[in-house]
Protein backbone atom coordinates (compact mmCIF):
# COMPACT_ATOMS: atom_id res chain seq x y z
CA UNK A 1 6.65 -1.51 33.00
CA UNK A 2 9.84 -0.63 31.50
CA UNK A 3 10.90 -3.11 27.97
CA UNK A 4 13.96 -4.39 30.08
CA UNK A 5 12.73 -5.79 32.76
CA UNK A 6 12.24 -9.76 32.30
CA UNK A 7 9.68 -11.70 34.23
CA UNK A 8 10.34 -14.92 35.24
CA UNK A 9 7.56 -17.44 36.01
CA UNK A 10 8.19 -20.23 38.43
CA UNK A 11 5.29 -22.39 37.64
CA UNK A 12 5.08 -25.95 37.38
CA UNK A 13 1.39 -25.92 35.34
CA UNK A 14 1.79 -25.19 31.79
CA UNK A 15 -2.14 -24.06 32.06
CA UNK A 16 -0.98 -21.28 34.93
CA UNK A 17 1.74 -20.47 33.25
CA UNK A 18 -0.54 -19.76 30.52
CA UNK A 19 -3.29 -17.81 32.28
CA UNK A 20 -0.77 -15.59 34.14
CA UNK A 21 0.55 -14.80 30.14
CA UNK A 22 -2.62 -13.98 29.47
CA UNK A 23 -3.28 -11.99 31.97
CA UNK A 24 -0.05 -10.13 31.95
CA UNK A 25 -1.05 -9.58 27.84
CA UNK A 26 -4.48 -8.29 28.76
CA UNK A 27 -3.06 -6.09 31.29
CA UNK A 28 -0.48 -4.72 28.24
CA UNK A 29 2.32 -5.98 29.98
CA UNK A 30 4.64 -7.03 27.01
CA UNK A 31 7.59 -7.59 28.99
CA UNK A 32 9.65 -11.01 27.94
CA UNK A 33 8.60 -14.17 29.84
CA UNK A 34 11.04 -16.87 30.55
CA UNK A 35 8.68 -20.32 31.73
CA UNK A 36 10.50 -22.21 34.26
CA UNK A 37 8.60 -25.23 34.84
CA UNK A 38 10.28 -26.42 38.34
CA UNK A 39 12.07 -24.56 41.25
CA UNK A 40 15.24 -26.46 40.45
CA UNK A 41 15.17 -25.31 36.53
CA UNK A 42 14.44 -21.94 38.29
CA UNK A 43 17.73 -21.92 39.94
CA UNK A 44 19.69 -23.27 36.86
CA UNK A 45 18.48 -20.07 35.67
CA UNK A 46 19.82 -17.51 37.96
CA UNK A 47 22.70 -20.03 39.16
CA UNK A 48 25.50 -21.46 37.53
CA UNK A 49 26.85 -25.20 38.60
CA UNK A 50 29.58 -23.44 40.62
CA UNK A 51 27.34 -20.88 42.13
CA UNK A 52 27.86 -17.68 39.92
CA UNK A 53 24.81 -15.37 39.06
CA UNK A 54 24.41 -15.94 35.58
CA UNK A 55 21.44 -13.30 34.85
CA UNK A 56 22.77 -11.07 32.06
CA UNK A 57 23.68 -7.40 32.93
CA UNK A 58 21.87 -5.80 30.58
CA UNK A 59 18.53 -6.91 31.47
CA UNK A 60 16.61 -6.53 35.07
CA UNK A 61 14.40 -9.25 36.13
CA UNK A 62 11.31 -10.23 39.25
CA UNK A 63 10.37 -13.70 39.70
CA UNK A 64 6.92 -14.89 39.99
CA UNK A 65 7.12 -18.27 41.95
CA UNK A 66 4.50 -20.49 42.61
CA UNK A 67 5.25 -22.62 46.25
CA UNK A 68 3.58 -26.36 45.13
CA UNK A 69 6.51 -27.22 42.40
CA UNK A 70 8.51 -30.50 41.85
CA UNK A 71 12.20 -30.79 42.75
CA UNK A 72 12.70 -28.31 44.51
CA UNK A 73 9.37 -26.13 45.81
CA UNK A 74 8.66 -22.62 45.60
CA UNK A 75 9.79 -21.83 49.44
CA UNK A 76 13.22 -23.37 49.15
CA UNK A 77 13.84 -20.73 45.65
CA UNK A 78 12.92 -18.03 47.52
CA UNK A 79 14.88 -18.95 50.08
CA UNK A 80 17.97 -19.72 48.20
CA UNK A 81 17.18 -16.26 46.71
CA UNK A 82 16.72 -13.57 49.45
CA UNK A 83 19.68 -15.70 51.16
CA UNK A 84 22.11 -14.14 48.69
CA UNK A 85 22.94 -10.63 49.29
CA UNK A 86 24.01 -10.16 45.37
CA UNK A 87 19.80 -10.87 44.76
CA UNK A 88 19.00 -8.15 46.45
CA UNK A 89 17.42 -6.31 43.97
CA UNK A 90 15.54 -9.31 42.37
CA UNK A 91 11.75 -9.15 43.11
CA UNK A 92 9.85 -12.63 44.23
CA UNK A 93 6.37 -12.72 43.97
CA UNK A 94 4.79 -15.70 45.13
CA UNK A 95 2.01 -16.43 42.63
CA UNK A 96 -0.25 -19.66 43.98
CA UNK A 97 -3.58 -21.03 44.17
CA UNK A 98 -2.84 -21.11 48.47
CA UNK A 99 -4.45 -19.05 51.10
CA UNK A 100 -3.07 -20.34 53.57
CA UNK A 101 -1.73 -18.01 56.27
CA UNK A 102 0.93 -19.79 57.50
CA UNK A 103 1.97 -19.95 53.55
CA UNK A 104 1.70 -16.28 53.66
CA UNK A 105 3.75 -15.81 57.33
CA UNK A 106 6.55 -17.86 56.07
CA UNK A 107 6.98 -16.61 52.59
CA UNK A 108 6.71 -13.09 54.32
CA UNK A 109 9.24 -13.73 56.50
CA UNK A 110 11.65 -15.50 53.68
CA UNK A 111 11.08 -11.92 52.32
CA UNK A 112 8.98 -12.11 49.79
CA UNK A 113 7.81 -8.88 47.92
CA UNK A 114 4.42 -10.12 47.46
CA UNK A 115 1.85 -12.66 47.66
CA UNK A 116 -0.83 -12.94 44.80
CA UNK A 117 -3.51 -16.09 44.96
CA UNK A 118 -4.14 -17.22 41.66
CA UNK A 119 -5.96 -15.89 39.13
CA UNK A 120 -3.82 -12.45 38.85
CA UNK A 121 -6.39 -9.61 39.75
CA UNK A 122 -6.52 -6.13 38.88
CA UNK A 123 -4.69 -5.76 42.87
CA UNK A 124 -1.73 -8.07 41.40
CA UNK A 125 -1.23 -6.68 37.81
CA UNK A 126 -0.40 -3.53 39.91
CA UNK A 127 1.48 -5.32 42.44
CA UNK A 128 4.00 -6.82 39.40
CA UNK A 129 3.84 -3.03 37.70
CA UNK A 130 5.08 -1.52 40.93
CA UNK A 131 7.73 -3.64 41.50
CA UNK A 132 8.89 -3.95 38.06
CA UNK A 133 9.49 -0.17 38.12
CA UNK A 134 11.25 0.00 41.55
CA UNK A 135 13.58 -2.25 39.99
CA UNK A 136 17.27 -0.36 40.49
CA UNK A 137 19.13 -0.19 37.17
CA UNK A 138 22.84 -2.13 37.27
CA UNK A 139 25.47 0.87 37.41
CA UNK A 140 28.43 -1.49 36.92
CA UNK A 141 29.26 -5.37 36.95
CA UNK A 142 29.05 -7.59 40.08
């Protein structure tokens, strides 16, 4: 995966957030992480207080976002997200430790980019490579 392409982690656990690092290291992904330890830190992130995107040009970025968070959960940030047409181009992938298939319907139909149950597998390493590369570069400011 290209060097500027940032990789946020939605993920309330410090000890997930620390196995997907891991993993992502063993895998020789050295991209930057950014931990953001709740869905509404997540948003301060991409969001400023009056609603701008505040994600800086020069970098490109995908989301890995657990559902089960405090505040506000994992749904409603992907939500928010693939709500705002000028997000487009950000990646989510829904990292969690649920199977469930109505989990997986709704986060599908929020339009998620991918669905990985926790622990990050060979099959999700190359799900986050994928998408990480399909990831349009910005030809000029919003």
């Amino acid at each position: 995966m290209e060097a500027d392409v940032v990789i946020l982690i939605g993920e309330d656990d410090r000890g997930h957030f620390i196995l997907i690092k891991h993993a992502l290291r063993n895998a020789k992904i050295f991209n930057e992480l950014v931990w953001l330890c709740d869905g509404q830190e997540a948003l301060d992130f991409i969001y400023t207080p009056d609603g701008e995107i505040k994600l800086p040009e020069d970098k490109r970025y995908m989301l890995l976002l657990d559902i089960r968070m405090p505040k506000i959960d994992g749904v409603e940030v992907l939500e928010e997200i693939k709500d705002d047409v000028r997000l487009k181009d950000l990646p989510v992938i829904m990292v969690t430790s649920s199977d469930n298939p109505d989990n997986v319907r709704l986060c599908t139909r929020l339009g998620c980019d991918g669905y990985i149950v926790k622990p990050l597998d060979e099959e999700a390493i190359a799900l986050i490579r994928r998408l990480g590369a399909a990831i349009p570069r910005k030809e000029h400011s919003r």
